[in-house]
C-alpha atoms as a PDB file:
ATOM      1  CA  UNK A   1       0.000   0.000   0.000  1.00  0.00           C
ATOM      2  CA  UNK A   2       1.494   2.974  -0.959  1.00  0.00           C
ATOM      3  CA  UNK A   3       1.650   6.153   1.329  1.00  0.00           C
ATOM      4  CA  UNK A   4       0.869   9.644   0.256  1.00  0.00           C
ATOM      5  CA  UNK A   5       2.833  12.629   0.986  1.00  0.00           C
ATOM      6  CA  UNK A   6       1.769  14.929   3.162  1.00  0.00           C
ATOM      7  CA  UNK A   7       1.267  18.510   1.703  1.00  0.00           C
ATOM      8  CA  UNK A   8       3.959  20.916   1.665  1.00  0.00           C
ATOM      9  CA  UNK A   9       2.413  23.112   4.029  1.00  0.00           C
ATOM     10  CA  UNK A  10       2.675  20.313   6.936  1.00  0.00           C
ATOM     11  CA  UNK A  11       6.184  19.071   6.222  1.00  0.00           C
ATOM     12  CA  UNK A  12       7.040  22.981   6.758  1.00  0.00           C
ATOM     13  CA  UNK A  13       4.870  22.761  10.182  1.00  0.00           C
ATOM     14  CA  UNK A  14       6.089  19.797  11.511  1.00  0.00           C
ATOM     15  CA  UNK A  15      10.140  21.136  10.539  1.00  0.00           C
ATOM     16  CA  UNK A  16       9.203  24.207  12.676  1.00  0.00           C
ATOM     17  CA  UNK A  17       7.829  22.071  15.525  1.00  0.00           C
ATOM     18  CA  UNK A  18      11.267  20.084  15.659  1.00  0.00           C
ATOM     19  CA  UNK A  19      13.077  23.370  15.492  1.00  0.00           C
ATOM     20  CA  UNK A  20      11.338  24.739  18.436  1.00  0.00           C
ATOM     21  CA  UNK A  21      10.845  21.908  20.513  1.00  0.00           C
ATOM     22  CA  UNK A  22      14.900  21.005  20.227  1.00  0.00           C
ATOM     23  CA  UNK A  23      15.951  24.748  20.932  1.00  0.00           C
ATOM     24  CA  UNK A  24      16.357  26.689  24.395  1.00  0.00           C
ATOM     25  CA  UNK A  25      13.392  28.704  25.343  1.00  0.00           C
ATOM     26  CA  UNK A  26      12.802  31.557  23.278  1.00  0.00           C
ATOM     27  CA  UNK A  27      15.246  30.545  20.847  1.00  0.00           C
ATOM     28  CA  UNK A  28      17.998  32.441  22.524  1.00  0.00           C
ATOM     29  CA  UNK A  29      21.206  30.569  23.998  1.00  0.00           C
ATOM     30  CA  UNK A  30      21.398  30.260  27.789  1.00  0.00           C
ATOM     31  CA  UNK A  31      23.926  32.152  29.670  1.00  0.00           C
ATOM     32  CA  UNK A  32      26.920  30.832  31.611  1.00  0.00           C
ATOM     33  CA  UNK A  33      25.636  29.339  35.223  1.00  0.00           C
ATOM     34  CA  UNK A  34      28.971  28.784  36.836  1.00  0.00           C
ATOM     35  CA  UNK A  35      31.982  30.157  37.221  1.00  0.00           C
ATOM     36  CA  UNK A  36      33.617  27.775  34.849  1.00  0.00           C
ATOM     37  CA  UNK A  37      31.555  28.819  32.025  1.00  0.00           C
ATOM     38  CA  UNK A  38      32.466  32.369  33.044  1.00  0.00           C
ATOM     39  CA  UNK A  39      36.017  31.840  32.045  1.00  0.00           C
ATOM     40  CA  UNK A  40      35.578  30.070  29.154  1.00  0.00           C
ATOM     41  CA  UNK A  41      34.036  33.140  27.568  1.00  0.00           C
ATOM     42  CA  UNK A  42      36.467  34.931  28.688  1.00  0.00           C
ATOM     43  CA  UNK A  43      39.429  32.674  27.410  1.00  0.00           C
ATOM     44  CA  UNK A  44      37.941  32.346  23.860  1.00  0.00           C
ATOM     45  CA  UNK A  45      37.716  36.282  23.133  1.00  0.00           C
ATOM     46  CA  UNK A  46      41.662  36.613  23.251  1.00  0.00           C
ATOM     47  CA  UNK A  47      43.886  34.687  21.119  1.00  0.00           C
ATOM     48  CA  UNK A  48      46.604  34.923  23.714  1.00  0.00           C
ATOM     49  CA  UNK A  49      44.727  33.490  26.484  1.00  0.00           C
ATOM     50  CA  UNK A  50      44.864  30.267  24.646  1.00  0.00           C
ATOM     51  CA  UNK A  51      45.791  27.068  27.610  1.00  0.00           C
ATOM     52  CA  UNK A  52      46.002  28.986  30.258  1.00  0.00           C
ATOM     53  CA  UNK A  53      44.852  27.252  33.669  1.00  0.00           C
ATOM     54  CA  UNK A  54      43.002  28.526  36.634  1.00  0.00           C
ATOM     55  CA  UNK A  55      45.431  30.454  39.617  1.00  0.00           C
ATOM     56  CA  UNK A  56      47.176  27.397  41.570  1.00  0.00           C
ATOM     57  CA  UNK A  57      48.171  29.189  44.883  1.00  0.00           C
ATOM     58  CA  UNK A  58      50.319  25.872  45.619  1.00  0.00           C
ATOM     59  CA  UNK A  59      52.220  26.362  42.206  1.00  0.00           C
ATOM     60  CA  UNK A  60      55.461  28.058  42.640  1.00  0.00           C
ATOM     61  CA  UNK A  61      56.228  30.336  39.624  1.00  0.00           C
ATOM     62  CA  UNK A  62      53.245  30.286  37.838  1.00  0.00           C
ATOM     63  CA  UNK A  63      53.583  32.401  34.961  1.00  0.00           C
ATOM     64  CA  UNK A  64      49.600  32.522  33.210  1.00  0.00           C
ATOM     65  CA  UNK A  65      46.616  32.036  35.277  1.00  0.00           C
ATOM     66  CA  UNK A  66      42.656  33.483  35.689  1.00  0.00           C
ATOM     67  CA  UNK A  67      41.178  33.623  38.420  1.00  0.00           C
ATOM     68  CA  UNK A  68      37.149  33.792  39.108  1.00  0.00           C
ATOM     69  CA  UNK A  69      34.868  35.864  41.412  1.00  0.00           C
ATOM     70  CA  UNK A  70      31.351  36.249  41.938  1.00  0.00           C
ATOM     71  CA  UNK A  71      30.112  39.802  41.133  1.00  0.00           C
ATOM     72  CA  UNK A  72      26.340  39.310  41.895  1.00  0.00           C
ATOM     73  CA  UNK A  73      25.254  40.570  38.561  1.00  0.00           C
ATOM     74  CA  UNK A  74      27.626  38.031  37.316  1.00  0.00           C
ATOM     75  CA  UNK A  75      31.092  37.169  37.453  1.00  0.00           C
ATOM     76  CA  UNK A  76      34.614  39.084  37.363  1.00  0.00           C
ATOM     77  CA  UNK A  77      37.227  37.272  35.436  1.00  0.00           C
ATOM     78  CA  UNK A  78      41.041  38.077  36.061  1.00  0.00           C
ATOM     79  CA  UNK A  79      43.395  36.825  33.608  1.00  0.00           C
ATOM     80  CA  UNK A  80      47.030  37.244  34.372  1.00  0.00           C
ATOM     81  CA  UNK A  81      50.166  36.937  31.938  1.00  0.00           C
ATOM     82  CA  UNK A  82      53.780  37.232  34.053  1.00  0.00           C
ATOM     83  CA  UNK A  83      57.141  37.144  32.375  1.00  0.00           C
ATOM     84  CA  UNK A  84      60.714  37.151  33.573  1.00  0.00           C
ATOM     85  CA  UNK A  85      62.140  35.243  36.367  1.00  0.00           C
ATOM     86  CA  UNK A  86      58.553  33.898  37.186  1.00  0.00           C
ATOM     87  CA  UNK A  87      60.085  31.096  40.010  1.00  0.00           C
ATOM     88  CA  UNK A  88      60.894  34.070  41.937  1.00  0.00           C
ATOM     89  CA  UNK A  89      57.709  36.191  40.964  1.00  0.00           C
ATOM     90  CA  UNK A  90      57.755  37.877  37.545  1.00  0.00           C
ATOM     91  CA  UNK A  91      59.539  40.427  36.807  1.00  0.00           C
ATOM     92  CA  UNK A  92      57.148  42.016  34.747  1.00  0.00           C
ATOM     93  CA  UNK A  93      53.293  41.225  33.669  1.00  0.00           C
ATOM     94  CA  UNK A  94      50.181  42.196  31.930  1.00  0.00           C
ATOM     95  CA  UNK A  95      46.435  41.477  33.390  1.00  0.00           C
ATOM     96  CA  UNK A  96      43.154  42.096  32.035  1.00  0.00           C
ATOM     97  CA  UNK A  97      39.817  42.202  34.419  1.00  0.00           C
ATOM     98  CA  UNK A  98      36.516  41.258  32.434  1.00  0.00           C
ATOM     99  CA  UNK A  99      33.167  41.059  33.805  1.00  0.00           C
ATOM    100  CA  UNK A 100      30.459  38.595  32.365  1.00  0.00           C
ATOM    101  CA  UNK A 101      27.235  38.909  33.085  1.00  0.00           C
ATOM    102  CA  UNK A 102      24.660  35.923  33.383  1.00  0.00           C
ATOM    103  CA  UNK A 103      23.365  36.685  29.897  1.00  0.00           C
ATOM    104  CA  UNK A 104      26.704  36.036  28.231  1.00  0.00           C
ATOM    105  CA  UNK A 105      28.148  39.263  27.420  1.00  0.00           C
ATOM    106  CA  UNK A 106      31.735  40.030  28.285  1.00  0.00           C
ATOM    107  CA  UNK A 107      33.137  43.420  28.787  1.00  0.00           C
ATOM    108  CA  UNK A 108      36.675  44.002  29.299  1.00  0.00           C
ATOM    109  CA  UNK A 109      36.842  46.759  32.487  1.00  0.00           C
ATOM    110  CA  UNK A 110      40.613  47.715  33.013  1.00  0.00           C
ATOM    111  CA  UNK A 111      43.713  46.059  32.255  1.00  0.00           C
ATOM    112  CA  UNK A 112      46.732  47.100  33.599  1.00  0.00           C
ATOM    113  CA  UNK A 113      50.879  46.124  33.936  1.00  0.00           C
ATOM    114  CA  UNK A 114      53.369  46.232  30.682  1.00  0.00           C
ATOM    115  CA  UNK A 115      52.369  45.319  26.736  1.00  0.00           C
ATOM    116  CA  UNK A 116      53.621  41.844  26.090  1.00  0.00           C
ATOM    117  CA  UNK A 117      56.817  41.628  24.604  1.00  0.00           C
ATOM    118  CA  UNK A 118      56.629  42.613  20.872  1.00  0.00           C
ATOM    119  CA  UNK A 119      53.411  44.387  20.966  1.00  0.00           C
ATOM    120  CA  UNK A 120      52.449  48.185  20.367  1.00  0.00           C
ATOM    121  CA  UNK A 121      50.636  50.443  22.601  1.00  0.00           C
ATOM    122  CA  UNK A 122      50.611  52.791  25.023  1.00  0.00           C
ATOM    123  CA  UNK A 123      51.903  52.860  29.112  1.00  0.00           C
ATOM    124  CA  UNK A 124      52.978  55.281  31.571  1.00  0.00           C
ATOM    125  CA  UNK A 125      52.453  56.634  34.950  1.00  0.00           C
ATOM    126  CA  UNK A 126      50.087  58.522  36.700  1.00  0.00           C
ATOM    127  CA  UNK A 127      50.780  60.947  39.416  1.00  0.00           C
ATOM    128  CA  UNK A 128      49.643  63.660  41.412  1.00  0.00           C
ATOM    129  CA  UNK A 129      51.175  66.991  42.742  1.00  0.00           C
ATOM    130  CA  UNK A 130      52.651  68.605  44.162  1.00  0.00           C
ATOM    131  CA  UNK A 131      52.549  66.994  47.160  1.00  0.00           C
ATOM    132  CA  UNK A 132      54.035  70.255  49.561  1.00  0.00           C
ATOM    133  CA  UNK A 133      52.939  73.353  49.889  1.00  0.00           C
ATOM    134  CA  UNK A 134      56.163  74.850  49.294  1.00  0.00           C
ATOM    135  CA  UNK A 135      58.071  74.125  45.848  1.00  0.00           C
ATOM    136  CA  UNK A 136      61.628  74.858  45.911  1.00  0.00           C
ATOM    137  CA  UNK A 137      64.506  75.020  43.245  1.00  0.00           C
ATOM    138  CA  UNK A 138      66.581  72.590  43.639  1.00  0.00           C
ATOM    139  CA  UNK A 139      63.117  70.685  44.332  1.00  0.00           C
ATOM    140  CA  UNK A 140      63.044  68.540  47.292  1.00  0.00           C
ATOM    141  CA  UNK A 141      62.769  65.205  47.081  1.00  0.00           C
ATOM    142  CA  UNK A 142      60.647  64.261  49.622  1.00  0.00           C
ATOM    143  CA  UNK A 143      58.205  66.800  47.673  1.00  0.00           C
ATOM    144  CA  UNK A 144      58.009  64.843  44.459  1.00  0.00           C
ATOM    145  CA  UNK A 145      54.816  63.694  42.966  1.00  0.00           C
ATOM    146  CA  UNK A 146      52.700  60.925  44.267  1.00  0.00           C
ATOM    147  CA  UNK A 147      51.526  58.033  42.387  1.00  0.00           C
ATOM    148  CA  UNK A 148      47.931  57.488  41.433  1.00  0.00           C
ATOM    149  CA  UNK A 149      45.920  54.442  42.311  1.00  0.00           C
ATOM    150  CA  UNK A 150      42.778  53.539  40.590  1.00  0.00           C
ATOM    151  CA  UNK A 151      42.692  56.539  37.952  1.00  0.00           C
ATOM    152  CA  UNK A 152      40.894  55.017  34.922  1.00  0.00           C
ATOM    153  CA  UNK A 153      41.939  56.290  31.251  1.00  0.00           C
ATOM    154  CA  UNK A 154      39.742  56.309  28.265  1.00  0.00           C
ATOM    155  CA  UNK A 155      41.241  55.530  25.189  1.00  0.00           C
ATOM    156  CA  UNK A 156      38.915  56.194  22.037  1.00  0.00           C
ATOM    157  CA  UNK A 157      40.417  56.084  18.104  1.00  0.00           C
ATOM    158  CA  UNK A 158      40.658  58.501  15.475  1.00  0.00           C
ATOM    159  CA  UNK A 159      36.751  57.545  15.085  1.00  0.00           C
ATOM    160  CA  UNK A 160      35.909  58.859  18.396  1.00  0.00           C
ATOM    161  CA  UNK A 161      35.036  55.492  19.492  1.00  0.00           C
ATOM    162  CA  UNK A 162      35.723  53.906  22.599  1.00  0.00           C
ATOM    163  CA  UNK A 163      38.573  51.235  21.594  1.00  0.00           C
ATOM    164  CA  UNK A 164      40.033  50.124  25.481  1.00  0.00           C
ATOM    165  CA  UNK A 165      40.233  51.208  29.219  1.00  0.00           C
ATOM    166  CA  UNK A 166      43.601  51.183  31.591  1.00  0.00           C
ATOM    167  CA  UNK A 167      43.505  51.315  35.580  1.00  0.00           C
ATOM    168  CA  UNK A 168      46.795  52.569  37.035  1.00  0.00           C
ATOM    169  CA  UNK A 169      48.141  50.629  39.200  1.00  0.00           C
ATOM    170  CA  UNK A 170      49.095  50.797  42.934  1.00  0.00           C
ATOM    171  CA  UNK A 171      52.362  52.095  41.502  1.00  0.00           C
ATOM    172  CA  UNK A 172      50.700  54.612  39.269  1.00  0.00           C
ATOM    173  CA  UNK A 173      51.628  52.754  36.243  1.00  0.00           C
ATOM    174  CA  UNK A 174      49.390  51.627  33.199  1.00  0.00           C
ATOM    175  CA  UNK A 175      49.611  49.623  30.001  1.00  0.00           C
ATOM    176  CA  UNK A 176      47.416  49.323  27.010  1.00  0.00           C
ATOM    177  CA  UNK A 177      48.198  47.157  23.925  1.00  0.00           C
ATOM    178  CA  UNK A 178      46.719  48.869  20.845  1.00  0.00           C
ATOM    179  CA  UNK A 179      47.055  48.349  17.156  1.00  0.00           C
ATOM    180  CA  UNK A 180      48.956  50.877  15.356  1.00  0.00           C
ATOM    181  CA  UNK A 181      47.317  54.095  15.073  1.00  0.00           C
ATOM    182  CA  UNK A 182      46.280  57.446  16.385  1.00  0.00           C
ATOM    183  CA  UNK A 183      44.252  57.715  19.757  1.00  0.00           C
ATOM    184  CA  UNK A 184      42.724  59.891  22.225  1.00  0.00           C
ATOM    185  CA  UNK A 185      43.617  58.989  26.156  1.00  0.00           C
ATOM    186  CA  UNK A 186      41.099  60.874  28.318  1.00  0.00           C
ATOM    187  CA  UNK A 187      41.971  60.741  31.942  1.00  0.00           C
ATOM    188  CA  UNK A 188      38.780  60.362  34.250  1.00  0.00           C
ATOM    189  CA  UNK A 189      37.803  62.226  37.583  1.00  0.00           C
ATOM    190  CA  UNK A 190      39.610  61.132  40.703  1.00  0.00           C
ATOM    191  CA  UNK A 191      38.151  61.546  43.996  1.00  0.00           C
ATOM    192  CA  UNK A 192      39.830  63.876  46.250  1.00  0.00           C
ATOM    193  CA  UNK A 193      41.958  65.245  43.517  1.00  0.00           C
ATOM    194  CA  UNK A 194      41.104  68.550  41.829  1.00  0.00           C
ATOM    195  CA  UNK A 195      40.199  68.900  38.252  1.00  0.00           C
ATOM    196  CA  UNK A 196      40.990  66.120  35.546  1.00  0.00           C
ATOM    197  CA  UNK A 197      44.320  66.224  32.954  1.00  0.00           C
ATOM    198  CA  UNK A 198      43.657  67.212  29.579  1.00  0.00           C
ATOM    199  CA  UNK A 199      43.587  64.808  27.069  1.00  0.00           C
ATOM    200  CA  UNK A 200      46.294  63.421  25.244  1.00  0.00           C
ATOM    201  CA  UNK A 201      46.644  62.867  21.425  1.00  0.00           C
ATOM    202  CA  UNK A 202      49.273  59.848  20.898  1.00  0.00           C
ATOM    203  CA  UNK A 203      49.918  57.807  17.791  1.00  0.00           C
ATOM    204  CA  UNK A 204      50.747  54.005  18.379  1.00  0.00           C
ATOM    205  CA  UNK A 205      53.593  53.252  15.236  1.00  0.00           C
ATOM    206  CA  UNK A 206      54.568  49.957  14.308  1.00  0.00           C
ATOM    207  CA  UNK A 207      57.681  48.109  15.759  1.00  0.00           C
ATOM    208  CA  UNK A 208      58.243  51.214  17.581  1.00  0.00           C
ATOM    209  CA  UNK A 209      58.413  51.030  21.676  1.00  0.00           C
ATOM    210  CA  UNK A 210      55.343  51.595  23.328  1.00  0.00           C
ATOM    211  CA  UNK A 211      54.667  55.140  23.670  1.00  0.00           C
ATOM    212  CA  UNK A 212      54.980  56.374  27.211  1.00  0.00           C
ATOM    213  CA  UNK A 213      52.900  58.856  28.978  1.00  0.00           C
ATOM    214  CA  UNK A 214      53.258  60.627  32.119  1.00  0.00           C
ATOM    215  CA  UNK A 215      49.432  62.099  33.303  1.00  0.00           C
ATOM    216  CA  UNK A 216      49.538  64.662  36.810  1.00  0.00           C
ATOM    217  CA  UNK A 217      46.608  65.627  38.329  1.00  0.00           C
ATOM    218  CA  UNK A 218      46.206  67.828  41.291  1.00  0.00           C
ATOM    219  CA  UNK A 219      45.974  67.792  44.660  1.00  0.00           C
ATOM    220  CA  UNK A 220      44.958  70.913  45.371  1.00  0.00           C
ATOM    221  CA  UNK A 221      47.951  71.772  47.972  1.00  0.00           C
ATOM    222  CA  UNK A 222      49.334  75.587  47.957  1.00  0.00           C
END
């Protein structure tokens, strides 16, 4: 006994009924539910953060690691990249903060520490002044600028548009790996510290050194 086909229409219907009844609610992905998943969004939007393990606190000289916190809204990923002398603590390192949020997207918030060797960008220092009320020629050392914690820096391309952001660090210090080009680094606001440092206009050239910036703001002392 031969069967006939059903019409066109219902082969259509019944395809759409598979499609929906094999995908996630609403036909949108679900977002990471652990802290695992976190990172593995994380690791897969960098190139460079290819094999790199969680933080081992037991592991003596280890050189790459992320680490994972809860952030309520969703989670803070920390990935760190140390070089030189590592076994006795790095000499010198790069780390990038992201925060993911439980729908999926991940937003880089600051990174901060030196460019990785062989890449262009931008670093520097932040500090603040003066720190006497009194400036004196010769200057006196114990008067010199202070370095600024926590200042964030905007750093927008030729387009206007918002390309990375750098913390400085306890040490005042930043570092942003760019692409060559020109760019725009727009110090923010920092509490207790009067007025905000003009922006800067710096051009990123290939196989040159990073460019290096020094930013003051002030403290307000006369």
């Amino acid at each position: 006994m031969r069967r006939t086909p059903p019409p066109a229409a219902l082969t259509v219907a019944l395809a759409v009924l598979v499609l929906v009844g094999c995908s996630p609610a609403g036909g949108v992905s679900p977002g990471p539910s652990t802290a695992e998943d976190a990172a593995r969004l994380v690791l897969a939007v960098d190139q460079r953060f290819a094999g790199i393990r969680p933080r081992d606190p037991d592991l003596i000289g280890q050189s790459a690691w992320y680490e994972v916190t809860d952030a309520g809204d969703g989670w803070q990923v920390q990935v760190y990249v140390g070089w030189g002398d590592c076994p006795a603590g790095c000499i010198s390192h790069h780390a990038w903060l992201y925060h993911v949020s439980r729908g999926g997207t991940v937003e880089l918030v600051s990174q901060e520490g030196e460019p990785l060797p062989g890449e262009s960008g931008i670093r520097g220092v932040v500090t603040a002044g003066p720190t006497c009320p009194v400036v004196t020629d010769p200057p006196d050392p114990n008067c010199a600028e202070r370095p600024v914690a926590g200042a964030e820096l905007v750093i927008r391309d030729a387009n206007a548009a918002q390309v990375a952001r750098a913390t400085s660090g306890a040490d005042g210090r930043f570092a942003v790996a760019l692409a060559p080009g020109a760019y725009e680094v727009s110090p923010q606001p920092v509490d207790g510290l009067m007025g905000t440092p003009a922006p800067l206009e710096v051009r990123v050239e290939v196989g040159e050194p990073s460019e290096q910036l020094a930013i003051s703001y002030d403290t307000g002392i006369r």
